[in-house]
N, C-alpha and C. Protein backbone atom coordinates (compact mmCIF):
# COMPACT_ATOMS: atom_id res chain seq x y z
N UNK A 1 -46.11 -4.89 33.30
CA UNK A 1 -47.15 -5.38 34.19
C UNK A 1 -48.45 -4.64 33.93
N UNK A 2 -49.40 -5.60 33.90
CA UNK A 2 -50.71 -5.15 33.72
C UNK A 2 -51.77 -4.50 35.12
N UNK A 3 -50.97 -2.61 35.00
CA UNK A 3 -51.82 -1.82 36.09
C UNK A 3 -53.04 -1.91 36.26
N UNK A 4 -54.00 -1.54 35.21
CA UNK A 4 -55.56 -1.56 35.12
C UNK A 4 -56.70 -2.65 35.48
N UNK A 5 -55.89 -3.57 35.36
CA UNK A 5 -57.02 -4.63 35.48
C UNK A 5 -57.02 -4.88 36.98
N UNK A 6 -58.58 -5.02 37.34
CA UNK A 6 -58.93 -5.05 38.74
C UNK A 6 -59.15 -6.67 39.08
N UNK A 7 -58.19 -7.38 39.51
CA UNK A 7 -58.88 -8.91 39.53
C UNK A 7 -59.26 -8.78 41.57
N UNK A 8 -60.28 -9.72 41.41
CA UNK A 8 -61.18 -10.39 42.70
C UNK A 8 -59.88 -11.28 43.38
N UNK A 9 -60.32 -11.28 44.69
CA UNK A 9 -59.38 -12.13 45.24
C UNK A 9 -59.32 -13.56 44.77
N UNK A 10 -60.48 -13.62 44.80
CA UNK A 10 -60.52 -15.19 43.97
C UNK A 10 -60.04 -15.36 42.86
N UNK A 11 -60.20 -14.69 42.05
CA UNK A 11 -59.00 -14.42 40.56
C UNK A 11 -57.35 -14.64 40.82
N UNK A 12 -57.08 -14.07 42.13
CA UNK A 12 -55.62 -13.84 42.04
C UNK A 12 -55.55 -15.62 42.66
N UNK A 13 -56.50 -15.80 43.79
CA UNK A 13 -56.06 -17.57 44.64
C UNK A 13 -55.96 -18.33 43.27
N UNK A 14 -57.12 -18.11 42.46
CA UNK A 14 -57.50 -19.27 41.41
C UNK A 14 -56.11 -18.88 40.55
N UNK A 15 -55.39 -18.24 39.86
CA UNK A 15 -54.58 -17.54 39.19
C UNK A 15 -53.18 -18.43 39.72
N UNK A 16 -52.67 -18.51 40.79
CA UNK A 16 -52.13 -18.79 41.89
C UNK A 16 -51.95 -20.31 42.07
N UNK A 17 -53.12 -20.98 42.39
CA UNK A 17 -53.51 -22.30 42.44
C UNK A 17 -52.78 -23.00 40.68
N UNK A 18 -53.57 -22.31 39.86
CA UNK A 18 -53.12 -22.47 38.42
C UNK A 18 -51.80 -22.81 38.42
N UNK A 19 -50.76 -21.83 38.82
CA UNK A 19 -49.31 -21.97 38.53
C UNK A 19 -48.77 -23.02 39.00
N UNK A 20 -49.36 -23.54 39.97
CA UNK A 20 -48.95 -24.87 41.04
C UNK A 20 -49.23 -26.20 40.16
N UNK A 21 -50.47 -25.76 39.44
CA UNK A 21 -51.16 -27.40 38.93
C UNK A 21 -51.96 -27.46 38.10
N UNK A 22 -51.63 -26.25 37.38
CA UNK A 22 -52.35 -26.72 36.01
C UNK A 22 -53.92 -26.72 36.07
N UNK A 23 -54.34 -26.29 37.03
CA UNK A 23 -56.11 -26.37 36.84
C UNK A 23 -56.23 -25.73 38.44
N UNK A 24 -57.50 -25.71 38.46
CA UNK A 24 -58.05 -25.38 40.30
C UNK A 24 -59.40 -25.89 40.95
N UNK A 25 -59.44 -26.02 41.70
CA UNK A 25 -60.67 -27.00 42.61
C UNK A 25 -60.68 -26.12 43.59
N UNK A 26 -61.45 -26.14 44.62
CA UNK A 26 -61.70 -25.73 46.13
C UNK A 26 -60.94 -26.86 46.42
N UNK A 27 -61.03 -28.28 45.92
CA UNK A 27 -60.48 -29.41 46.90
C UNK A 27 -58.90 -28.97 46.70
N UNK A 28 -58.51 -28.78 45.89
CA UNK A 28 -57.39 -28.88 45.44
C UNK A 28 -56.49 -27.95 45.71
N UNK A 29 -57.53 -26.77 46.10
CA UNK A 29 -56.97 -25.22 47.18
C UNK A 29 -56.42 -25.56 49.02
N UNK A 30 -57.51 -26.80 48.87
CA UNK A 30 -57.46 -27.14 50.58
C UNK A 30 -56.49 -28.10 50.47
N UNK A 31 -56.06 -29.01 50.11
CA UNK A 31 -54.69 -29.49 49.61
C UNK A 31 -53.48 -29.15 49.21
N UNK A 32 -53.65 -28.02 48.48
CA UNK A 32 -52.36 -27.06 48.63
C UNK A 32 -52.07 -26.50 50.01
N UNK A 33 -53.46 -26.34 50.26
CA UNK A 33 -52.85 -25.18 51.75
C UNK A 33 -52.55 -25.77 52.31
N UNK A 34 -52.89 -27.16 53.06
CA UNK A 34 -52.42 -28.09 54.15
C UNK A 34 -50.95 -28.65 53.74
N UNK A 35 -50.59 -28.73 51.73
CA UNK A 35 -49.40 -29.30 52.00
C UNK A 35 -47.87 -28.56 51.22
N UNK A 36 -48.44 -27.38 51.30
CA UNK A 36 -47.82 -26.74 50.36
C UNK A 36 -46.91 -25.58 51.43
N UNK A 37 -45.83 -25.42 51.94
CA UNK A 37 -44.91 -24.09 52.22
C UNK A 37 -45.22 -23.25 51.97
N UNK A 38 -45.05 -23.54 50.65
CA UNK A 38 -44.49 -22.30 49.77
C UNK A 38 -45.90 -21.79 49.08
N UNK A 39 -46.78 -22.19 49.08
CA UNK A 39 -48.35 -21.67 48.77
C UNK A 39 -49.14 -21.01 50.09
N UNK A 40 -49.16 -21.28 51.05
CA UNK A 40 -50.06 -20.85 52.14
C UNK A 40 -49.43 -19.35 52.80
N UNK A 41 -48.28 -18.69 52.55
CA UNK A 41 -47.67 -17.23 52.38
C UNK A 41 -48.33 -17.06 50.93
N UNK A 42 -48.37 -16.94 50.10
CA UNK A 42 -49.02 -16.39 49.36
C UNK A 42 -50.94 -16.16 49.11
N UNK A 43 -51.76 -17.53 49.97
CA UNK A 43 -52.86 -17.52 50.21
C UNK A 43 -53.23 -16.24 51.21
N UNK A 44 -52.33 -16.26 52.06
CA UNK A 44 -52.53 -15.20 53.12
C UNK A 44 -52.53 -13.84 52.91
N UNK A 45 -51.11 -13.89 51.69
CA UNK A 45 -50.80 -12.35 51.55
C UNK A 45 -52.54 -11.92 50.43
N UNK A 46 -52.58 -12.96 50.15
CA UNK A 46 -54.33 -12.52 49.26
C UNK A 46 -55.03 -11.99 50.00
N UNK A 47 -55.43 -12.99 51.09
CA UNK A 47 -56.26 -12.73 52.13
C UNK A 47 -56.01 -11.66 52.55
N UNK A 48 -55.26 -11.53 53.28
CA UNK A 48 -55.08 -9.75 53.92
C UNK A 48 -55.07 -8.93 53.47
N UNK A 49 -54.62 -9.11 51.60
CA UNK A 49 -54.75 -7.73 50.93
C UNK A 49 -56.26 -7.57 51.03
N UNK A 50 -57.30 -8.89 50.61
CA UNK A 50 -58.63 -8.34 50.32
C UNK A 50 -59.80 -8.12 52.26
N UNK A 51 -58.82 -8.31 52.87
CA UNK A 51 -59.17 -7.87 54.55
C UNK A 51 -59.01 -5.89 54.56
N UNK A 52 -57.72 -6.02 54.09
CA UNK A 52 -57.75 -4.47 54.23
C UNK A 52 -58.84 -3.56 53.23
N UNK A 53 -59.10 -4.19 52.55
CA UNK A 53 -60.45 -3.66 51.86
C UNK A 53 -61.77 -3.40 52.01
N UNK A 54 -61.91 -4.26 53.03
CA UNK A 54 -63.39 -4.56 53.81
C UNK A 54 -63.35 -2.86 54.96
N UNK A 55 -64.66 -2.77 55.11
CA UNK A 55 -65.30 -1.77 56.07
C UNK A 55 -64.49 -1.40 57.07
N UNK A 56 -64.14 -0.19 57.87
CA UNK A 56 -63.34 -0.31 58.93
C UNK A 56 -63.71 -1.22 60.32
N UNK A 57 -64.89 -1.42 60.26
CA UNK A 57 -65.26 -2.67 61.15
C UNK A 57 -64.65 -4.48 61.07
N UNK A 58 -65.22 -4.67 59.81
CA UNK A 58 -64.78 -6.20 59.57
C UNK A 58 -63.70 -6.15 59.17
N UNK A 59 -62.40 -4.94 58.67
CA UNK A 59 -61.04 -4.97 58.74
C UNK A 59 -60.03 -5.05 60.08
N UNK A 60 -61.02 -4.15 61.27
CA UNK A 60 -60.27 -4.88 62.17
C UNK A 60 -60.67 -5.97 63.00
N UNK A 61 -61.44 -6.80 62.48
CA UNK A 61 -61.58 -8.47 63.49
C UNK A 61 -60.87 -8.88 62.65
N UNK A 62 -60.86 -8.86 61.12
CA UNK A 62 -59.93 -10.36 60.08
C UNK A 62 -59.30 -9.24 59.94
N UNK A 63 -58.14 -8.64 59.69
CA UNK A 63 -56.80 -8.43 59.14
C UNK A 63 -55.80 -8.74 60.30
N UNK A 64 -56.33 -8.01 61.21
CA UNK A 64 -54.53 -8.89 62.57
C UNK A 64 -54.94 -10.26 62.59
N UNK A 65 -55.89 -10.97 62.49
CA UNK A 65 -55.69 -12.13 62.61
C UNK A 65 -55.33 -13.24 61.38
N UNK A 66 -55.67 -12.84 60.17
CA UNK A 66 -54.68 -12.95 58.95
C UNK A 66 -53.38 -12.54 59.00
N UNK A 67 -52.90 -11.40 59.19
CA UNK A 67 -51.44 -10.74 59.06
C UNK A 67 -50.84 -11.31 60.28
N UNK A 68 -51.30 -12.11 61.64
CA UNK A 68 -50.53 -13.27 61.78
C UNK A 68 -50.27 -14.18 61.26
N UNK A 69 -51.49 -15.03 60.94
CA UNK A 69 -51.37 -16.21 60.04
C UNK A 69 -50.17 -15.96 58.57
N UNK A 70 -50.33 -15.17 58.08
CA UNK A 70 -49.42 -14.95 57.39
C UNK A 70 -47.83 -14.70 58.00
N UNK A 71 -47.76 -13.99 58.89
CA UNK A 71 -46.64 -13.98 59.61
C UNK A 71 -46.08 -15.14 60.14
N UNK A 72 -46.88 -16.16 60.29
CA UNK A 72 -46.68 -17.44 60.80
C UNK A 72 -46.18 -18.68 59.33
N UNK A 73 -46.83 -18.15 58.70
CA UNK A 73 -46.52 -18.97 57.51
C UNK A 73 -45.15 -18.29 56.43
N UNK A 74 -44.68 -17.45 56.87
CA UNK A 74 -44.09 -17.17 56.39
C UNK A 74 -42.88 -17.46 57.54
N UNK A 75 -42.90 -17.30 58.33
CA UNK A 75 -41.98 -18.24 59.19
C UNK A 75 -41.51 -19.52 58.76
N UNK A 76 -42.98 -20.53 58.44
CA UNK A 76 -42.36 -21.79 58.25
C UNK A 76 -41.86 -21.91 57.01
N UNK A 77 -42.35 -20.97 56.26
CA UNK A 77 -41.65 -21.02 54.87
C UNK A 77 -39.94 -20.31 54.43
N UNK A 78 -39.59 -19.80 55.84
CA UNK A 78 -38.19 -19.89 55.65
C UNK A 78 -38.36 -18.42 55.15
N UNK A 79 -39.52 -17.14 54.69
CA UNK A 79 -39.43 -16.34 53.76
C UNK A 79 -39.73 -14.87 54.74
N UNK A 80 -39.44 -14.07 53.80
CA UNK A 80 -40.04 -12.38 54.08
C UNK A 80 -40.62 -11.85 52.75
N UNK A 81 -42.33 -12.34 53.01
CA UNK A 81 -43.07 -11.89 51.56
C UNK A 81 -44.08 -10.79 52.29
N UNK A 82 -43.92 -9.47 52.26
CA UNK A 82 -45.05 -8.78 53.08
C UNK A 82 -46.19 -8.66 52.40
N UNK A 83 -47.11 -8.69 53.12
CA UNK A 83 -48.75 -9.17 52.76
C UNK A 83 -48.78 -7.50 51.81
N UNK A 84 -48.46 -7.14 51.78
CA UNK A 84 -48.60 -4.91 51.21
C UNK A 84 -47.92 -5.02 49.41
N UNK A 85 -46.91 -6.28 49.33
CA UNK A 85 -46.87 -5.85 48.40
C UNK A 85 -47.63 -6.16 46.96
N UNK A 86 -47.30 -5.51 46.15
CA UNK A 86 -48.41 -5.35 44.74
C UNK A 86 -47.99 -6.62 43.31
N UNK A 87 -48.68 -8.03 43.65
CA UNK A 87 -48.36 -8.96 42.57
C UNK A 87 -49.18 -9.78 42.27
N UNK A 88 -49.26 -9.47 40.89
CA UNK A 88 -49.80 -9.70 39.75
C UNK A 88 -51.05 -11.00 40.59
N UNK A 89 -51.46 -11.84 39.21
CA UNK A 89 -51.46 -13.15 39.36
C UNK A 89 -51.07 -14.62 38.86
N UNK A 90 -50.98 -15.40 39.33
CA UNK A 90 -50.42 -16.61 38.96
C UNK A 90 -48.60 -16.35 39.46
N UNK A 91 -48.70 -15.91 40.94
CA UNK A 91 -47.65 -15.32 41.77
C UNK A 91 -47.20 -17.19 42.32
N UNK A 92 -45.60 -17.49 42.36
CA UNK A 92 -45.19 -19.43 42.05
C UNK A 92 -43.95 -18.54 42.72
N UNK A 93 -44.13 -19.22 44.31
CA UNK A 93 -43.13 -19.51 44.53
C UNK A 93 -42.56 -21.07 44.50
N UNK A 94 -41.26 -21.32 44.31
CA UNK A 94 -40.68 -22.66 44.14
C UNK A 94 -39.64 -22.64 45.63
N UNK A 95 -39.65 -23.92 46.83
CA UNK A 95 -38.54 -23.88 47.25
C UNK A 95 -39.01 -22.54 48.60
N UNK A 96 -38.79 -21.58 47.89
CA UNK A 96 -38.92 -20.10 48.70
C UNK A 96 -38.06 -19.42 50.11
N UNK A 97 -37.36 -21.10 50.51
CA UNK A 97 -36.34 -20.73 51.59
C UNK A 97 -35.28 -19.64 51.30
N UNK A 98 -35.19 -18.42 52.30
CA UNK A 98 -34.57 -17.38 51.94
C UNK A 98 -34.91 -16.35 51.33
N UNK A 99 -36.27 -16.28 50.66
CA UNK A 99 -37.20 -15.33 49.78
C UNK A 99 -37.30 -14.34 50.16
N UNK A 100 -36.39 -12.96 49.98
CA UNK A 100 -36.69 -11.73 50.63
C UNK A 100 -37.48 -10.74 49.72
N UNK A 101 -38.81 -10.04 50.24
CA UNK A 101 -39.05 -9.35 49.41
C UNK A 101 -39.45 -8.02 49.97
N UNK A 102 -39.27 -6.35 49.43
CA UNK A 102 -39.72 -5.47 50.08
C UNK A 102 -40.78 -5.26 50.09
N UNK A 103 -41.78 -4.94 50.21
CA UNK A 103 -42.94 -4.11 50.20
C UNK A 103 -43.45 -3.33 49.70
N UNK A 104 -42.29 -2.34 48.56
CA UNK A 104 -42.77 -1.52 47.91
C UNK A 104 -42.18 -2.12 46.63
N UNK A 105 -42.19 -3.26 46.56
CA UNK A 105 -41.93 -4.05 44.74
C UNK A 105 -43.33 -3.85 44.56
N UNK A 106 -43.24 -4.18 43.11
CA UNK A 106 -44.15 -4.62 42.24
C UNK A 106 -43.66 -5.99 41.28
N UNK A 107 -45.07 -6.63 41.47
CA UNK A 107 -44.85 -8.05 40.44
C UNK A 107 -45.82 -7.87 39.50
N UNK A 108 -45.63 -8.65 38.26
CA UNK A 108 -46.09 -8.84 37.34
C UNK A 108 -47.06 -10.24 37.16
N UNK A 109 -47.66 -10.99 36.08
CA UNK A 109 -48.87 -12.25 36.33
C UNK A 109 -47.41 -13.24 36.10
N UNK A 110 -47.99 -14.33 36.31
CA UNK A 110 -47.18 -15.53 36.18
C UNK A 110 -45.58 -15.09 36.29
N UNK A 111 -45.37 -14.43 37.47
CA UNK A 111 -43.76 -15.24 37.84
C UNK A 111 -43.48 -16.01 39.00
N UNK A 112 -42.45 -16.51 38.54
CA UNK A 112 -42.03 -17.71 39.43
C UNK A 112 -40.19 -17.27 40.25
N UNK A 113 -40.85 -17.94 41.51
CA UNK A 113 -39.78 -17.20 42.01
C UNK A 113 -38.94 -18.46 43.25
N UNK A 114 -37.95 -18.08 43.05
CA UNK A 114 -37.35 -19.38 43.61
C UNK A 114 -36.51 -19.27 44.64
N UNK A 115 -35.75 -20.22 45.58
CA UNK A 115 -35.06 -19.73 46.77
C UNK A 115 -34.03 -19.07 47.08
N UNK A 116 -34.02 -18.34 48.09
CA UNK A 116 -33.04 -17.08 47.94
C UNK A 116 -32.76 -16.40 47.13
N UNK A 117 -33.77 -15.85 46.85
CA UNK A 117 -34.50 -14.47 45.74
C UNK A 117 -34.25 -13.12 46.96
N UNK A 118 -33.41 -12.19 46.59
CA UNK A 118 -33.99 -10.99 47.31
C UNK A 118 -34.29 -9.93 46.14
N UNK A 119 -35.32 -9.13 46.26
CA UNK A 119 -36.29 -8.55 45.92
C UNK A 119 -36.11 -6.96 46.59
N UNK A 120 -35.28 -6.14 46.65
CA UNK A 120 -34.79 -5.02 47.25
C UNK A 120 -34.97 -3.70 47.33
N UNK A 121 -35.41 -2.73 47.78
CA UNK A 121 -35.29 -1.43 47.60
C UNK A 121 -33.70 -0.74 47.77
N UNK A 122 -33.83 0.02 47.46
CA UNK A 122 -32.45 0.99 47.52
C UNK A 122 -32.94 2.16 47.91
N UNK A 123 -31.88 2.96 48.75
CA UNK A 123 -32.10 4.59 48.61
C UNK A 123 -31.41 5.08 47.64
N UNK A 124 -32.69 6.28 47.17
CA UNK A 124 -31.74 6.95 46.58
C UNK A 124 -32.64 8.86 46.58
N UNK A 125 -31.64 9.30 46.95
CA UNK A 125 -31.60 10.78 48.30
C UNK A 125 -32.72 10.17 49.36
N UNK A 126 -33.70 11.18 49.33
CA UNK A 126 -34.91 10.81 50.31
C UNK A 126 -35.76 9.13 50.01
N UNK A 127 -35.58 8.93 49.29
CA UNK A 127 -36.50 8.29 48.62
C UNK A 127 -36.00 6.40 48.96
N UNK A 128 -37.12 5.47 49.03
CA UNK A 128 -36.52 4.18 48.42
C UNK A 128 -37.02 3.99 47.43
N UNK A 129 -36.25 3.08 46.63
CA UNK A 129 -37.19 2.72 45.31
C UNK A 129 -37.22 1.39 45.02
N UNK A 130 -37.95 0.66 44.73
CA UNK A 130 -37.96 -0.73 44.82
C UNK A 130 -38.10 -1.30 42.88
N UNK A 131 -37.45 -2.64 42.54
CA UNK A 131 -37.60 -3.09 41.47
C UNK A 131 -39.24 -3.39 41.26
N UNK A 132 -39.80 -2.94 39.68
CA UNK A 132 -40.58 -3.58 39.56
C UNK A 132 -39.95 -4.97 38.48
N UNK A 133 -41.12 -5.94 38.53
CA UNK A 133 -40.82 -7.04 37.76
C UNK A 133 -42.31 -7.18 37.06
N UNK A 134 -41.97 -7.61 35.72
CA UNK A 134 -42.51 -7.64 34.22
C UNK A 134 -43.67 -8.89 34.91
N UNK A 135 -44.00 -9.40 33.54
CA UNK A 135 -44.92 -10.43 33.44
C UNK A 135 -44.11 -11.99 33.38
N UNK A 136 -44.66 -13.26 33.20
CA UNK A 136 -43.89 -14.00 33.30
C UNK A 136 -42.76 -14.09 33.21
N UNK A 137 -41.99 -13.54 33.81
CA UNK A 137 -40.25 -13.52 34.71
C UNK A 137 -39.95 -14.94 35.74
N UNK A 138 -38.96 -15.24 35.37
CA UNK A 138 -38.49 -16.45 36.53
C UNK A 138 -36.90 -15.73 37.03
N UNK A 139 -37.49 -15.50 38.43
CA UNK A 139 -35.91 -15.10 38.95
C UNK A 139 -35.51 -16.47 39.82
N UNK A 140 -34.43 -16.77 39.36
CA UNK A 140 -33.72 -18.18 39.79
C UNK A 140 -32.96 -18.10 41.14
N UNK A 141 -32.44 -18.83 41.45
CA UNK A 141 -32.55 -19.10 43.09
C UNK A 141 -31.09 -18.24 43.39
N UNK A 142 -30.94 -17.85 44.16
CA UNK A 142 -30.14 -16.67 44.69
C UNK A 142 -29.71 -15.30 43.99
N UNK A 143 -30.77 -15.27 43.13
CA UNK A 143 -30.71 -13.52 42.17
C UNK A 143 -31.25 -12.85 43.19
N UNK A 144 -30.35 -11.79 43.27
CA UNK A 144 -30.72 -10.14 43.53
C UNK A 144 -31.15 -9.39 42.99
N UNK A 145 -32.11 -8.69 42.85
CA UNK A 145 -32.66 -7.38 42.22
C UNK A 145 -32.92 -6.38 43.04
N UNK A 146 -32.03 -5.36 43.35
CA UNK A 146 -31.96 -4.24 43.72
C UNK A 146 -32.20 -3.21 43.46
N UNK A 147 -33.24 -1.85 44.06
CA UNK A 147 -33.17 -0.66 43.64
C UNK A 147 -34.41 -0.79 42.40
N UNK A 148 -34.09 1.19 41.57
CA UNK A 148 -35.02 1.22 40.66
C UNK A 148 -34.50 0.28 39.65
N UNK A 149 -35.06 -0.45 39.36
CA UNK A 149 -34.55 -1.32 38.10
C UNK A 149 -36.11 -1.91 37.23
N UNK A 150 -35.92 -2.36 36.15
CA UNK A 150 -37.52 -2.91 35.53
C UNK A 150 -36.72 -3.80 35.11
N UNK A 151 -37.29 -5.15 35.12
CA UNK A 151 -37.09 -6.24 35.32
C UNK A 151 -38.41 -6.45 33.64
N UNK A 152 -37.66 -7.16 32.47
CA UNK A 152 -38.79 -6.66 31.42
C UNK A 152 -40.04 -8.30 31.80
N UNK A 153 -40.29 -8.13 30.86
CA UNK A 153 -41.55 -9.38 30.13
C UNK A 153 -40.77 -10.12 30.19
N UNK A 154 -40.90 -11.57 30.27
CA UNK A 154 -40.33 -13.15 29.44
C UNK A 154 -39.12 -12.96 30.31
N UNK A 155 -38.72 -12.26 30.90
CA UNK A 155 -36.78 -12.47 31.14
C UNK A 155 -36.02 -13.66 32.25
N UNK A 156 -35.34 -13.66 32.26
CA UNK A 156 -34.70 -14.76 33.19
C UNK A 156 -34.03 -14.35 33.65
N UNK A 157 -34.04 -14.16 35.06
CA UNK A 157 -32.56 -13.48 35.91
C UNK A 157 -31.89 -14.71 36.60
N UNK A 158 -30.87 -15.52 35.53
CA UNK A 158 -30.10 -16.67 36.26
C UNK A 158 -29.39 -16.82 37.84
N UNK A 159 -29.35 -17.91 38.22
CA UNK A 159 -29.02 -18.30 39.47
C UNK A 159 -27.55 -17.41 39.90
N UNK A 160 -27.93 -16.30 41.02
CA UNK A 160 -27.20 -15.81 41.52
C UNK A 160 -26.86 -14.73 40.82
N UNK A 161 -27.56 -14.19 39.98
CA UNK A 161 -27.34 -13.08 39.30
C UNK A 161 -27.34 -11.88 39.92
N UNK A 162 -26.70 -10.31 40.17
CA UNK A 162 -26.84 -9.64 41.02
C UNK A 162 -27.39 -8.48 39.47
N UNK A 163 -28.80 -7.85 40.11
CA UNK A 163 -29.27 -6.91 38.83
C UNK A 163 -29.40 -5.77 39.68
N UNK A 164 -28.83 -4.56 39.04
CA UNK A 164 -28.98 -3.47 39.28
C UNK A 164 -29.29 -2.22 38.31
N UNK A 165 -29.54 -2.97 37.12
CA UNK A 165 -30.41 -2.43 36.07
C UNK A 165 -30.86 -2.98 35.51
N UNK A 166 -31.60 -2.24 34.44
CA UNK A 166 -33.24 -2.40 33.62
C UNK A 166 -32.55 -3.82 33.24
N UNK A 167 -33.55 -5.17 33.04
CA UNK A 167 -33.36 -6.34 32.39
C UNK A 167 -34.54 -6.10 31.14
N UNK A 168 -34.05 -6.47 29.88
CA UNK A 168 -34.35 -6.23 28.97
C UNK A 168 -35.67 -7.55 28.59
N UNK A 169 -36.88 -6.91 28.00
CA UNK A 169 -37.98 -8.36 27.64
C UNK A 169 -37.29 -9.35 27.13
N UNK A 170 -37.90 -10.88 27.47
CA UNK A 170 -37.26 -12.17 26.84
C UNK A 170 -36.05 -12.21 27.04
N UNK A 171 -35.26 -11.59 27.50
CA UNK A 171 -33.55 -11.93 27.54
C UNK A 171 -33.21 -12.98 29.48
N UNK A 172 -31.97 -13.56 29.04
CA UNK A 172 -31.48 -14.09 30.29
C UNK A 172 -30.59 -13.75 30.68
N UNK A 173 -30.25 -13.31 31.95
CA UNK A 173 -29.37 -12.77 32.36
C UNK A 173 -28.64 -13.22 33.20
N UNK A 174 -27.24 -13.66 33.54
CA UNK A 174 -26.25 -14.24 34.44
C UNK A 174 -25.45 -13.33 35.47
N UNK A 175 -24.99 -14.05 36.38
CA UNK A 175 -23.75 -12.88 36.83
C UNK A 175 -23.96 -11.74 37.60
N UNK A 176 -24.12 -10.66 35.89
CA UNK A 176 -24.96 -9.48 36.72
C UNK A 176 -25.42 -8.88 35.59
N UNK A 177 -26.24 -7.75 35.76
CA UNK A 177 -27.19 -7.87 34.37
C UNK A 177 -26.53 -6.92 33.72
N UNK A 178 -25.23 -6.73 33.33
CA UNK A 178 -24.91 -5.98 32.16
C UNK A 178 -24.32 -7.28 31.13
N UNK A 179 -24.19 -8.53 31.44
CA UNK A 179 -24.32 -9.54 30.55
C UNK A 179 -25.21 -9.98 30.04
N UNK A 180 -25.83 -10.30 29.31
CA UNK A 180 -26.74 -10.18 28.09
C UNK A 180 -26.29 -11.46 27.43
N UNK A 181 -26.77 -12.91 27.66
CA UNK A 181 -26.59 -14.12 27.04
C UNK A 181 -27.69 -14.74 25.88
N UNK A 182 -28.67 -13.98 25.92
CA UNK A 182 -29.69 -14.54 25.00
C UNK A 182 -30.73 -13.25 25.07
N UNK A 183 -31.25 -13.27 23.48
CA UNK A 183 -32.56 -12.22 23.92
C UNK A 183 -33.84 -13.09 23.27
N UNK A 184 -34.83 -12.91 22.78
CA UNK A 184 -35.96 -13.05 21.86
C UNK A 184 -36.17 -14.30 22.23
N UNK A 185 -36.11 -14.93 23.50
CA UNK A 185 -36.76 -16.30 24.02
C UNK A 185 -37.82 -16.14 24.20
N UNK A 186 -39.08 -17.23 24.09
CA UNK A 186 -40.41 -17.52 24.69
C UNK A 186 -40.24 -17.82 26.36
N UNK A 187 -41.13 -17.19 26.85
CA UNK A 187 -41.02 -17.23 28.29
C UNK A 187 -41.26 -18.41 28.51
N UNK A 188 -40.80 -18.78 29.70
CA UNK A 188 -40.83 -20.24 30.53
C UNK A 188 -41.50 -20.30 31.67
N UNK A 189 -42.97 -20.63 31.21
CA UNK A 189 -43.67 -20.64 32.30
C UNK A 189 -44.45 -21.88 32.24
N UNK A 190 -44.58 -22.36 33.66
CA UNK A 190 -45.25 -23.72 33.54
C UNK A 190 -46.74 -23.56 34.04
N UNK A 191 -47.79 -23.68 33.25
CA UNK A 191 -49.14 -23.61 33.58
C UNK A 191 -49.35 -22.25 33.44
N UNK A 192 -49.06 -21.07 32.52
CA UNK A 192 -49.90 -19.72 32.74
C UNK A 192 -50.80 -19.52 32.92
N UNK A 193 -51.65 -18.77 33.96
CA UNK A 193 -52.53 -18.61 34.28
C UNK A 193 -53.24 -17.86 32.29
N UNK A 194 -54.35 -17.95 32.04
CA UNK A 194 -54.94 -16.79 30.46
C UNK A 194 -55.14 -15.72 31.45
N UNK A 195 -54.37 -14.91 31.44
CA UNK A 195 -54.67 -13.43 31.84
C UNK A 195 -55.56 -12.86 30.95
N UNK A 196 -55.70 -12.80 29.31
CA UNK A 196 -56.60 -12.39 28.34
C UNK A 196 -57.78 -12.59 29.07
């Protein structure tokens, strides 16, 4: 995952919008949001990240009233995506019913993430540690990723897969990730956002 680069909130919506449809509009932002689930938790979690940024004045009139809206939309979306955590852009959820995610993950640009995904920290002594995940990654609908684990570039964590270690770049993984079914695939991403 690409630490350094500082993108604008509008980078990450437009980034975002991208993964959904292949291009972006304002019209086409206000159309997602009115008809989209699974997009308007992720508009929010933008929003509030770039609320908590603002002055300590104009952070507290817009952030509780975003970090409801988000709380609310993440209700109807069936999900637990907390507005705190750190992902990328061209962030696709699919579906999203059941979507658990911690707070102290990290995501990578263009992944796609699908229903009943949990997204986990673990303890371990004092500490939790949460998975990060690579760059275009698709975790498929009821994978687990638990704990410290790195989740690489390109990889696929198949439907219902339980990972509790490192997933290797480009590879797909079933089951649980000490099976290893394919490596040196082109990632599968529909519409990448050009991060370049």
């Amino acid at each position: 995952m690409e630490k350094d680069k500082n993108y604008t909130t509008h980078d990450l919506i437009k980034a975002d919008m991208w993964r959904y449809h292949g291009r972006y509009s304002m019209t086409l932002l206000l159309k997602t949001f009115i008809t989209s689930r699974t997009f308007r938790p992720v508009l929010t979690l933008r929003l509030c990240q770039a609320a908590n940024t603002l002055s300590p004045f104009l952070k507290i009139i817009t952030l509780p009233p975003l970090v409801i809206l988000h709380r609310w939309f993440q209700n109807g979306g069936g999900m637990d995506i907390p507005w705190k955590c750190n992902i990328g852009p061209g962030f696709r959820i699919t579906h999203g019913w059941g979507l658990v995610v911690h707070d102290d993950v990290v995501i990578g640009s263009n992944v796609t993430v699908f229903h009943g995904v949990t997204i986990g920290s673990k303890r371990k002594g004092d500490l939790l540690v949460a998975p990060i995940i690579g760059n275009d990654v698709v975790l498929s609908a009821g994978s687990i990723i638990i704990g410290e684990v790195n989740v690489g570039n390109g990889a696929i964590v198949g439907a219902g897969a339980i990972v509790v270690k490192d997933v290797a770049a480009s590879s797909v993984v079933v089951s649980d990730s000490s099976k290893e079914i394919l490596t040196g695939i082109e990632p599968r991403v529909s519409y990448p956002f050009p991060i370049n």
